[in-house]
N, C-alpha and C. Protein backbone atom coordinates (compact mmCIF):
# COMPACT_ATOMS: atom_id res chain seq x y z
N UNK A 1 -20.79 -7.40 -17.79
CA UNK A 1 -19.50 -6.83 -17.45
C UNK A 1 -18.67 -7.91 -16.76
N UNK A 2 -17.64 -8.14 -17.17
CA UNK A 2 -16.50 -9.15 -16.70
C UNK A 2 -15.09 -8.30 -15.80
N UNK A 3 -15.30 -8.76 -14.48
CA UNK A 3 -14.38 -8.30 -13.55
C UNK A 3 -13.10 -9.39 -13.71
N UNK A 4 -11.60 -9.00 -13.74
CA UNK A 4 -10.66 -9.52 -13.14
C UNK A 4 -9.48 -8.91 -12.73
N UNK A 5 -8.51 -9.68 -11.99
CA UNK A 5 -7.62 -9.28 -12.16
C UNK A 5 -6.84 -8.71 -13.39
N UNK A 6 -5.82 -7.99 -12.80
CA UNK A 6 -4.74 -7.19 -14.01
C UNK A 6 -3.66 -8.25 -14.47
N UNK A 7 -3.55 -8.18 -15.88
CA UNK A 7 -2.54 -9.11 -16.39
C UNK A 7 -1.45 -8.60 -17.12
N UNK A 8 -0.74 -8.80 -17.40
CA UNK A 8 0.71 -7.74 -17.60
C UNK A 8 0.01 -7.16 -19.46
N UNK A 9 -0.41 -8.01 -20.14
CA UNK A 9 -0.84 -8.10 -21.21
C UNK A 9 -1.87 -6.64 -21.58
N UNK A 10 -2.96 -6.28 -20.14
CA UNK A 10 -3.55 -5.68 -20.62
C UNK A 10 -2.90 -3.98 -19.69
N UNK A 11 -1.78 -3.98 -19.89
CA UNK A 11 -1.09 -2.47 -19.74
C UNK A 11 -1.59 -1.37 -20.35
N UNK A 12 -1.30 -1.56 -21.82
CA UNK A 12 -1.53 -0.51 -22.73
C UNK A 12 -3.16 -0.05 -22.64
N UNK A 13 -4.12 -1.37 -22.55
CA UNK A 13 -5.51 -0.60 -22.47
C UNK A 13 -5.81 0.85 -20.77
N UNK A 14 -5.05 -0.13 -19.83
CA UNK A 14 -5.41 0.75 -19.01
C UNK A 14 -4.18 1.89 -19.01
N UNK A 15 -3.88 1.83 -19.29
CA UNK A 15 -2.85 3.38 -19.64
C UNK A 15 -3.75 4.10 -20.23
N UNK A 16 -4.11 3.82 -21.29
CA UNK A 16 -5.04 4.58 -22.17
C UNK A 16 -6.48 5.21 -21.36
N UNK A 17 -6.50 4.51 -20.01
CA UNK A 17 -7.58 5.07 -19.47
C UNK A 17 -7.24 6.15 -18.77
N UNK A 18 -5.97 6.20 -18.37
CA UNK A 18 -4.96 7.08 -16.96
C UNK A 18 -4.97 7.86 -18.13
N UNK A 19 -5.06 8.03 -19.42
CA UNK A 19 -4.38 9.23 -20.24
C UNK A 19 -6.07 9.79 -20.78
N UNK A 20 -7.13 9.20 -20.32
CA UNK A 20 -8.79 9.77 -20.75
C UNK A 20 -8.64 10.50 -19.09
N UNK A 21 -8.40 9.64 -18.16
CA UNK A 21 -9.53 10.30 -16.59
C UNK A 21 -7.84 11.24 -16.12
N UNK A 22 -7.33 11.96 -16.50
CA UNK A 22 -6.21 12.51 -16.24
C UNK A 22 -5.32 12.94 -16.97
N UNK A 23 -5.08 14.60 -16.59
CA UNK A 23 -4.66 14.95 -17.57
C UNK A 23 -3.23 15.81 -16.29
N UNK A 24 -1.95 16.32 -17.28
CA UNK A 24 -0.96 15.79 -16.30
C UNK A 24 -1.10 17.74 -15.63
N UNK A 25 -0.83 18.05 -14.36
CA UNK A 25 0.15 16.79 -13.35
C UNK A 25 -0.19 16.16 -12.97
N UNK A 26 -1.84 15.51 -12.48
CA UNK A 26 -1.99 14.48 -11.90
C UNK A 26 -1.83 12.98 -12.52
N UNK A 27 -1.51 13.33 -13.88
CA UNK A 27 -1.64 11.92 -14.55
C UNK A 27 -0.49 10.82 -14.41
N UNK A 28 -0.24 9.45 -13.31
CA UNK A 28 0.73 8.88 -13.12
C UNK A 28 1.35 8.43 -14.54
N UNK A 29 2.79 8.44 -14.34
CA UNK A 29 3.68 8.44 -15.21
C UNK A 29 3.68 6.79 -15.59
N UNK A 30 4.19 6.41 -17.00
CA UNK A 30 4.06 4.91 -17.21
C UNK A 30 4.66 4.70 -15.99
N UNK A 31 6.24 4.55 -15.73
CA UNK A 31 6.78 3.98 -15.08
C UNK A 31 6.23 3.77 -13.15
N UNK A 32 5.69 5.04 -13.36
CA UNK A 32 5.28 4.40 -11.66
C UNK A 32 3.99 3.24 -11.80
N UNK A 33 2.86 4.11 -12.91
CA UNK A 33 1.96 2.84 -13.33
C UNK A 33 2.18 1.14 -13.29
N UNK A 34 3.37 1.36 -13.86
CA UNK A 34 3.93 -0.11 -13.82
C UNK A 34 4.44 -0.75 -12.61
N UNK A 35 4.70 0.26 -11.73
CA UNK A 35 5.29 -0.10 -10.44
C UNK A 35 4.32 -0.80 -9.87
N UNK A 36 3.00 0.23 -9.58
CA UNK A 36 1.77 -0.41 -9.15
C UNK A 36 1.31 -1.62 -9.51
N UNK A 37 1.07 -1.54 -10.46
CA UNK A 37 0.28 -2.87 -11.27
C UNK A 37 1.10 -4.08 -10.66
N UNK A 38 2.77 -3.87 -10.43
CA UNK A 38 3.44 -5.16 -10.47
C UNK A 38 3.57 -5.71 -8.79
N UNK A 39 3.33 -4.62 -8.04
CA UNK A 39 3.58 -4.51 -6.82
C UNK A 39 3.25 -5.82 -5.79
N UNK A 40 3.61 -6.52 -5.25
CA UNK A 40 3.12 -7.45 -4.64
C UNK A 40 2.35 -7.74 -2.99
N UNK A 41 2.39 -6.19 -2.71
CA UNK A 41 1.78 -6.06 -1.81
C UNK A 41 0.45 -5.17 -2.54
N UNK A 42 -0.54 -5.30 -3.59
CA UNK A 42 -1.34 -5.26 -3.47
C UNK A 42 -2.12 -5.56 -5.09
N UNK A 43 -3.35 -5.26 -5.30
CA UNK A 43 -4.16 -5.74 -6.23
C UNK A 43 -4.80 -4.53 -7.03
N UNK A 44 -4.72 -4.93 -8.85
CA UNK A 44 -5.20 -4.19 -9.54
C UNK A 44 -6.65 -5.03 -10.28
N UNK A 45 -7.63 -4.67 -10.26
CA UNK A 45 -8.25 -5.33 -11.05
C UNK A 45 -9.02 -4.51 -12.21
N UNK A 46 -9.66 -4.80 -13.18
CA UNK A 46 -9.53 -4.43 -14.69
C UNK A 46 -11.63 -4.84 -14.36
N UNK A 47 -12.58 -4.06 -15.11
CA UNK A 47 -13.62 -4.04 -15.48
C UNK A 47 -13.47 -3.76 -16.99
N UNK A 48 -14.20 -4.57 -17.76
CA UNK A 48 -14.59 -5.08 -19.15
C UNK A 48 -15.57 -5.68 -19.58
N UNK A 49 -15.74 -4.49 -20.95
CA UNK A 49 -17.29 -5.20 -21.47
C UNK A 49 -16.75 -5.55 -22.81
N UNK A 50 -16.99 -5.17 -23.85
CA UNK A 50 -16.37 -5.10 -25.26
C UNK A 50 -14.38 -4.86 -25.38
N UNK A 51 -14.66 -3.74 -24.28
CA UNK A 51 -12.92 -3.65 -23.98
C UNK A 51 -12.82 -2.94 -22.63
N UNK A 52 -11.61 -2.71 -22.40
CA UNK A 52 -11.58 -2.23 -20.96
C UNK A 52 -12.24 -1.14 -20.59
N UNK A 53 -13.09 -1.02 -19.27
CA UNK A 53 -14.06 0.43 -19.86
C UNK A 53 -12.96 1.07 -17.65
N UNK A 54 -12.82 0.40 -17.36
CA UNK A 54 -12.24 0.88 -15.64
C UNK A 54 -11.34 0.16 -15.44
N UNK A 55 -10.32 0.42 -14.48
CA UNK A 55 -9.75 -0.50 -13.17
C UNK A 55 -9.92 0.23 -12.23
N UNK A 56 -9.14 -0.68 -10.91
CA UNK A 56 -8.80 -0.02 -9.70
C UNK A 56 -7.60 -0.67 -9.57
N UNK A 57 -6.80 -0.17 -8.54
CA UNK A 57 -5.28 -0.27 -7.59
C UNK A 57 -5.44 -0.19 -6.32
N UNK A 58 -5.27 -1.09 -5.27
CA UNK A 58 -5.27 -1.08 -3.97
C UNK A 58 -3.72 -1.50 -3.31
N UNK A 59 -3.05 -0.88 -2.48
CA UNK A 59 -1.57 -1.55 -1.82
C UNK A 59 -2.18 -1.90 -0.29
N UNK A 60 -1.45 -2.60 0.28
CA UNK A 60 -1.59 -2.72 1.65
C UNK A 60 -0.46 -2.90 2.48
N UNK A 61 -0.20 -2.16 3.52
CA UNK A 61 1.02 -2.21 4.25
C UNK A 61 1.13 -2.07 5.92
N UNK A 62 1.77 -2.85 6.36
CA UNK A 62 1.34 -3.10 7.96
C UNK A 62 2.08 -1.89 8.58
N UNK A 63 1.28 -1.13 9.60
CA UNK A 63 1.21 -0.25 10.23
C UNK A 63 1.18 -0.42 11.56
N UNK A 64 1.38 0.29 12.24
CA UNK A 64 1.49 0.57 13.99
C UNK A 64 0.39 -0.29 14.48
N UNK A 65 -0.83 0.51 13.73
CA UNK A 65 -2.08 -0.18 14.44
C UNK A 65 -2.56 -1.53 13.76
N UNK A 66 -1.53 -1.48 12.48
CA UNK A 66 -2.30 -3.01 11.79
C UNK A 66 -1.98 -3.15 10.25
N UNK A 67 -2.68 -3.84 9.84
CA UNK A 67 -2.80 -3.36 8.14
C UNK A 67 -3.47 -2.98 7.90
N UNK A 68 -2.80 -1.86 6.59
CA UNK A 68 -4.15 -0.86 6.60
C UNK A 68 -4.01 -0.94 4.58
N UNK A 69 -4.82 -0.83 4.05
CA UNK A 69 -4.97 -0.68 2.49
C UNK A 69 -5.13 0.84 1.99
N UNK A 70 -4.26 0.94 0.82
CA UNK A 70 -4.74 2.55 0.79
C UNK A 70 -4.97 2.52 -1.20
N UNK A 71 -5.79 3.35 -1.38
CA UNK A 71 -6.76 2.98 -2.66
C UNK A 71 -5.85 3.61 -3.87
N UNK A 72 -5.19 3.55 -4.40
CA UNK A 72 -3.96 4.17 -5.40
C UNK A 72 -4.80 4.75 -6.41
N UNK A 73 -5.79 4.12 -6.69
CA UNK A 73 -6.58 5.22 -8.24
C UNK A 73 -7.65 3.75 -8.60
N UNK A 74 -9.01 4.73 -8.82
CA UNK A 74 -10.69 4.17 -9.71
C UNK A 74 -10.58 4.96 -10.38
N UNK A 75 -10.53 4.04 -11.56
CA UNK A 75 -10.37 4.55 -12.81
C UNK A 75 -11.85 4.10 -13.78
N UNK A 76 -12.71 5.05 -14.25
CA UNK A 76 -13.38 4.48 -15.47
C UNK A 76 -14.18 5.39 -16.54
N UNK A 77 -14.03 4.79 -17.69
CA UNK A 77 -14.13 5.95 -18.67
C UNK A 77 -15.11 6.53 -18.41
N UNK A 78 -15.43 8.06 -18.60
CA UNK A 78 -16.78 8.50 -19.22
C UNK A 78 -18.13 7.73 -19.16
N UNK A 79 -17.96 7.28 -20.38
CA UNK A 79 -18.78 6.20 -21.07
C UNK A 79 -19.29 4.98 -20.80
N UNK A 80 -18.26 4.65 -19.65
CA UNK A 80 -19.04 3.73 -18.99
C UNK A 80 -19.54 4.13 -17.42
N UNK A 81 -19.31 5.14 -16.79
CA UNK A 81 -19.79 5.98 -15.97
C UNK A 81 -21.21 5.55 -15.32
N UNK A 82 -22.08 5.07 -14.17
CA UNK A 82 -23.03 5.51 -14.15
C UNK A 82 -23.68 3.70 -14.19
N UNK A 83 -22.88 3.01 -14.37
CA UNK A 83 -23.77 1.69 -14.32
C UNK A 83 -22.72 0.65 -13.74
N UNK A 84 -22.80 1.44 -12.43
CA UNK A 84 -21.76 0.43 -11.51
C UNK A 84 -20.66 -0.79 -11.03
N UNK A 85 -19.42 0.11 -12.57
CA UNK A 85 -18.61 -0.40 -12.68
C UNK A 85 -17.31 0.08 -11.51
N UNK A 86 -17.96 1.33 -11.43
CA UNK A 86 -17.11 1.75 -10.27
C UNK A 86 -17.07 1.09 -8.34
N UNK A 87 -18.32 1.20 -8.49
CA UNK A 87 -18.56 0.32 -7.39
C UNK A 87 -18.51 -1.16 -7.17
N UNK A 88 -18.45 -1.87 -8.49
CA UNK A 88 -17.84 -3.57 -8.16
C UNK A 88 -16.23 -3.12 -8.22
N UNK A 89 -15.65 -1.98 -8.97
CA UNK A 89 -14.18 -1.94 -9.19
C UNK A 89 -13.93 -1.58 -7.31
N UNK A 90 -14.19 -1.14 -7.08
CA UNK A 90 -14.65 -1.21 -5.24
C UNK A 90 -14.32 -2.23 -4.18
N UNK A 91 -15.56 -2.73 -4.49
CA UNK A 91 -15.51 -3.90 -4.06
C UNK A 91 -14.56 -5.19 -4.19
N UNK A 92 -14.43 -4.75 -5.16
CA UNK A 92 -13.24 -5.78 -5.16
C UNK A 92 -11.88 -5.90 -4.69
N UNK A 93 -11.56 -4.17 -5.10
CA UNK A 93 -10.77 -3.64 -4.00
C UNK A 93 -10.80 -4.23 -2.38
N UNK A 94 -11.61 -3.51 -2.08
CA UNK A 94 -12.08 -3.90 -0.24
C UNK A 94 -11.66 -5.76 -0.36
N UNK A 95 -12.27 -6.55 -1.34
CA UNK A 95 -12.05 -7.88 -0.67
C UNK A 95 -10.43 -8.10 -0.86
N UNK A 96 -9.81 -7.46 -1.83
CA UNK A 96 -8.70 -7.47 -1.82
C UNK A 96 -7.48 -7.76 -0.46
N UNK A 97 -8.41 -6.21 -0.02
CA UNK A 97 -7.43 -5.59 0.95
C UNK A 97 -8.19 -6.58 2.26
N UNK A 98 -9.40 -7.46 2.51
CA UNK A 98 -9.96 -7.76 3.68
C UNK A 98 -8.72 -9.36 3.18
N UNK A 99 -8.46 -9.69 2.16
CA UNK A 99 -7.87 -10.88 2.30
C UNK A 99 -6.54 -10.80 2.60
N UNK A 100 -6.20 -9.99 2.46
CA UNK A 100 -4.37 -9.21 2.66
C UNK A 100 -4.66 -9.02 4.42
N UNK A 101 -5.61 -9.23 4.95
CA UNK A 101 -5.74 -8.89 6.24
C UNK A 101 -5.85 -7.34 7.03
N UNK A 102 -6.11 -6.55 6.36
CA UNK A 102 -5.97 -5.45 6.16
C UNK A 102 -7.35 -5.09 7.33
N UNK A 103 -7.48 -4.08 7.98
CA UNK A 103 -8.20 -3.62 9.12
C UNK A 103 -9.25 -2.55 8.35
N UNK A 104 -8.29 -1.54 7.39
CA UNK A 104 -8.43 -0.32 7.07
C UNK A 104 -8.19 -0.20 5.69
N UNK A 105 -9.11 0.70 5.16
CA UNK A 105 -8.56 1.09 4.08
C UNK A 105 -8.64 2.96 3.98
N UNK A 106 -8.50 3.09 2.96
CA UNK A 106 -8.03 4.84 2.62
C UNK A 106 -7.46 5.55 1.41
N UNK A 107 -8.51 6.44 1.72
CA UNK A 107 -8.22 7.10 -0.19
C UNK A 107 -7.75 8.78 0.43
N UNK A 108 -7.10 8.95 -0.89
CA UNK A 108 -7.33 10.49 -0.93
C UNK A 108 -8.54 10.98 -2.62
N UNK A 109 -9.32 11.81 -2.41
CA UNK A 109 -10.08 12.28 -3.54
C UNK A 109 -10.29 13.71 -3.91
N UNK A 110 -9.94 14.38 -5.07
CA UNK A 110 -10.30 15.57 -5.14
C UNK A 110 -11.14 16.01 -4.65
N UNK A 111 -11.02 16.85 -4.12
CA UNK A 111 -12.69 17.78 -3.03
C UNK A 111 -13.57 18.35 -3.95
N UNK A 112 -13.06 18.53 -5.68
CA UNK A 112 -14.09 18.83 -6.58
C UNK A 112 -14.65 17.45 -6.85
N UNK A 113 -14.56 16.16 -7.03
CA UNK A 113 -14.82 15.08 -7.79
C UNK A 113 -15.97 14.78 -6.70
N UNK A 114 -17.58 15.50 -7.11
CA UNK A 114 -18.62 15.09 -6.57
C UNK A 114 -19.22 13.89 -6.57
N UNK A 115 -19.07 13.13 -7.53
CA UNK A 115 -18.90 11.58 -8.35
C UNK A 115 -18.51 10.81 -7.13
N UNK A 116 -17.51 11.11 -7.55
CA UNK A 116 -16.32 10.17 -6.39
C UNK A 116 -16.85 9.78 -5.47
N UNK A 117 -16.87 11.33 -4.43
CA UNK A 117 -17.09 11.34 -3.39
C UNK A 117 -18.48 10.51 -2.75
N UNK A 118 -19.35 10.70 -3.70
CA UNK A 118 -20.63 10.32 -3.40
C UNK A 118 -20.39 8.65 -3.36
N UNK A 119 -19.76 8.31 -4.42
CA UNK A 119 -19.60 6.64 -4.41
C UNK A 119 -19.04 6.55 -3.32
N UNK A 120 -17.79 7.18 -2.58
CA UNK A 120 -17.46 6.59 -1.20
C UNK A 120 -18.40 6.77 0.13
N UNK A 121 -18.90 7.45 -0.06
CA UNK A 121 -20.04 7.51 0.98
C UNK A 121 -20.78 6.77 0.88
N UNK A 122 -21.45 6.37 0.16
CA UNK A 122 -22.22 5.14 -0.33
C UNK A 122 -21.52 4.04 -0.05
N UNK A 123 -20.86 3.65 0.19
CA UNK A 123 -19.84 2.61 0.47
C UNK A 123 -19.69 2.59 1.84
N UNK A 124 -19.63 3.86 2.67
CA UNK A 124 -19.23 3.79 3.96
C UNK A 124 -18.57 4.37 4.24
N UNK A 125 -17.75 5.09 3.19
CA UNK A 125 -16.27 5.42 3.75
C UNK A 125 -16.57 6.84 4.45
N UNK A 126 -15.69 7.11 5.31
CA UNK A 126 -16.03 8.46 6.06
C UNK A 126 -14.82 9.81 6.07
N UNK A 127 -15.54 10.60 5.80
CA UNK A 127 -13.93 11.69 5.55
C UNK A 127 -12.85 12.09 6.97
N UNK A 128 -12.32 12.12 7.01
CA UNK A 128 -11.47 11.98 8.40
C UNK A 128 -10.51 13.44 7.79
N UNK A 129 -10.50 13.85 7.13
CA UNK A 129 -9.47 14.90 6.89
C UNK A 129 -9.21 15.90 5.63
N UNK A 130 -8.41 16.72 5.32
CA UNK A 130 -8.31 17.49 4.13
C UNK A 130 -6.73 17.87 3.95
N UNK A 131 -6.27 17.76 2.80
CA UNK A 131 -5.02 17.91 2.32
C UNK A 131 -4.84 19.37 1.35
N UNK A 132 -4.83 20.53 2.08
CA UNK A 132 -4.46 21.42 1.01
C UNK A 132 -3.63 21.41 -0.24
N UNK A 133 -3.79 21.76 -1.79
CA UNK A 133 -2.56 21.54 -2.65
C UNK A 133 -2.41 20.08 -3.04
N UNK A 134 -2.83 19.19 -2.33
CA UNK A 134 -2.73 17.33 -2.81
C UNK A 134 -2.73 18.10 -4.57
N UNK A 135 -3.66 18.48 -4.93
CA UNK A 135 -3.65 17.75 -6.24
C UNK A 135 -3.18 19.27 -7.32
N UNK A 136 -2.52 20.11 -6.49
CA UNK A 136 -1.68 21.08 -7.19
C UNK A 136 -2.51 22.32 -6.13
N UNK A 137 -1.62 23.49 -6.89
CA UNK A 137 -1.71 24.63 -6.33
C UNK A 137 -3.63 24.89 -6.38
N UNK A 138 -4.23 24.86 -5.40
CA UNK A 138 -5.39 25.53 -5.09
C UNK A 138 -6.83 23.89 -5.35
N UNK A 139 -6.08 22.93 -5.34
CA UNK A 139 -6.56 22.15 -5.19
C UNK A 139 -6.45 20.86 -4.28
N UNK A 140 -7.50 20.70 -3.77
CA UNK A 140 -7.36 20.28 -2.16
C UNK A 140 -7.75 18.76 -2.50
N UNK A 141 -7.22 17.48 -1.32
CA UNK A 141 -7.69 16.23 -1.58
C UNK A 141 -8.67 16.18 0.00
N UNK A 142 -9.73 15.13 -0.16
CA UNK A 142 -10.29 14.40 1.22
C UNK A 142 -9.75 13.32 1.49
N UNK A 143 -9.43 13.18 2.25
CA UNK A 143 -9.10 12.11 2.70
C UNK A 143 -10.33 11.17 3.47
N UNK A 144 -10.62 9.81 2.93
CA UNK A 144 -11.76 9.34 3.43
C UNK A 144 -11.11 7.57 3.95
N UNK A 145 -11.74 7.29 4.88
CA UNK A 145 -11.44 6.11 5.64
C UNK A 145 -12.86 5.13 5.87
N UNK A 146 -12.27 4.12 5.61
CA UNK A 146 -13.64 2.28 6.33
C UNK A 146 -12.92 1.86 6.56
N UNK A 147 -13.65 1.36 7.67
CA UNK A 147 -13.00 -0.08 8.68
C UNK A 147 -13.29 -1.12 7.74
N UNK A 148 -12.50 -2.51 7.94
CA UNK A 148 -12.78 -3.69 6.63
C UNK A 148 -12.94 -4.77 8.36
N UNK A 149 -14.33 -5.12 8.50
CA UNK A 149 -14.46 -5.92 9.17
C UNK A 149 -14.29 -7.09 8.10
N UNK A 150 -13.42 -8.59 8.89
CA UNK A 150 -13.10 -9.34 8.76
C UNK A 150 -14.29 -10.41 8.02
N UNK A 151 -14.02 -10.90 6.55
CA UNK A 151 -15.20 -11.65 6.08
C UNK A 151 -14.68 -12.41 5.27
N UNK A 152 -15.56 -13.93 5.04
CA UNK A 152 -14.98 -14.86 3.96
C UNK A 152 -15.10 -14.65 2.77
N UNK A 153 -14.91 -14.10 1.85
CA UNK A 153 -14.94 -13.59 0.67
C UNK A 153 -14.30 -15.09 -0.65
N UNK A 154 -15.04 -15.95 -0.60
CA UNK A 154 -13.99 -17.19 -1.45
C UNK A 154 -13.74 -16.23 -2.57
N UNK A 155 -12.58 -16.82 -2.91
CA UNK A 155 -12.82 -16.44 -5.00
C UNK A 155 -12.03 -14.78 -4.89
N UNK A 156 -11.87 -13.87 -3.55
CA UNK A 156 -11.54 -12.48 -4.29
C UNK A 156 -10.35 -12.75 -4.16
N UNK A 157 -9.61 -13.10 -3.05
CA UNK A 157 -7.85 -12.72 -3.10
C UNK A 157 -7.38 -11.89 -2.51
N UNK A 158 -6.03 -11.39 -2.40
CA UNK A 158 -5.18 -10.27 -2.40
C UNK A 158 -5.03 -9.90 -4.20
């Protein structure tokens, strides 16, 4: 499996993933998609084997208490599910956001997505809260939080 950054080139594959893991209303619209991806306060990176099988989206933005990173969408097909593409798409995230200087990071996750959830715990992350309706009428988000202690990470970036 080959991790990198997002390149303007490979749009259309990961669209095509936002239109498998989401179906609408939650499914972001091209145009904000594109917002993200281009954003310069933070990092998308792309997991690939044969073709794109995940990404992730991380922003980071300085806050009262600091910089803090907040996780925009882990994305990965089905099919590739289950052999820890999600968790380097992760990680890479986190070094992202530890090179952006970032203190904190933070997701919101469906309170049904047992998957999910379990990968952030596994990770560390800790639930700090609940969002009634986040993800429409009668569906609730968690909100989960890690501290990003400070580390040399060569090679990841913002």
């Amino acid at each position: 499996m080959l991790y990198r950054r997002y390149a303007p080139k490979d749009f259309a594959s990961l669209y095509a993933i936002e239109e498998v893991c989401f179906q609408p209303p939650l499914r972001f619209s091209r145009v904000y998609m594109h917002q993200l991806v281009q954003q310069s306060n933070g990092a998308a990176w792309i997991g690939e084997d044969e073709r794109m099988c995940g990404f992730a989206i991380v922003e980071w933005t300085r806050e009262e208490a600091g910089m803090a990173a907040y996780i925009q969408t882990l994305e990965v097909l089905p099919e590739a599910r289950g052999r820890g593409v999600g968790a380097e798409l992760l990680r890479r995230m986190e070094d992202s956001a530890r090179a952006a200087a970032a203190e904190t990071i933070w997701l919101h996750v469906n309170a049904e997505n047992d998957a999910a959830i379990r990968l952030y715990e596994r990770h560390g992350y800790q639930a700090r809260g609940r969002s009634a309706g986040y993800y429409g009428r009668g569906t609730a988000a968690l909100i989960y939080l890690k501290a990003l202690p400070a580390t040399d990470t060569p090679g990841s970036g913002p």
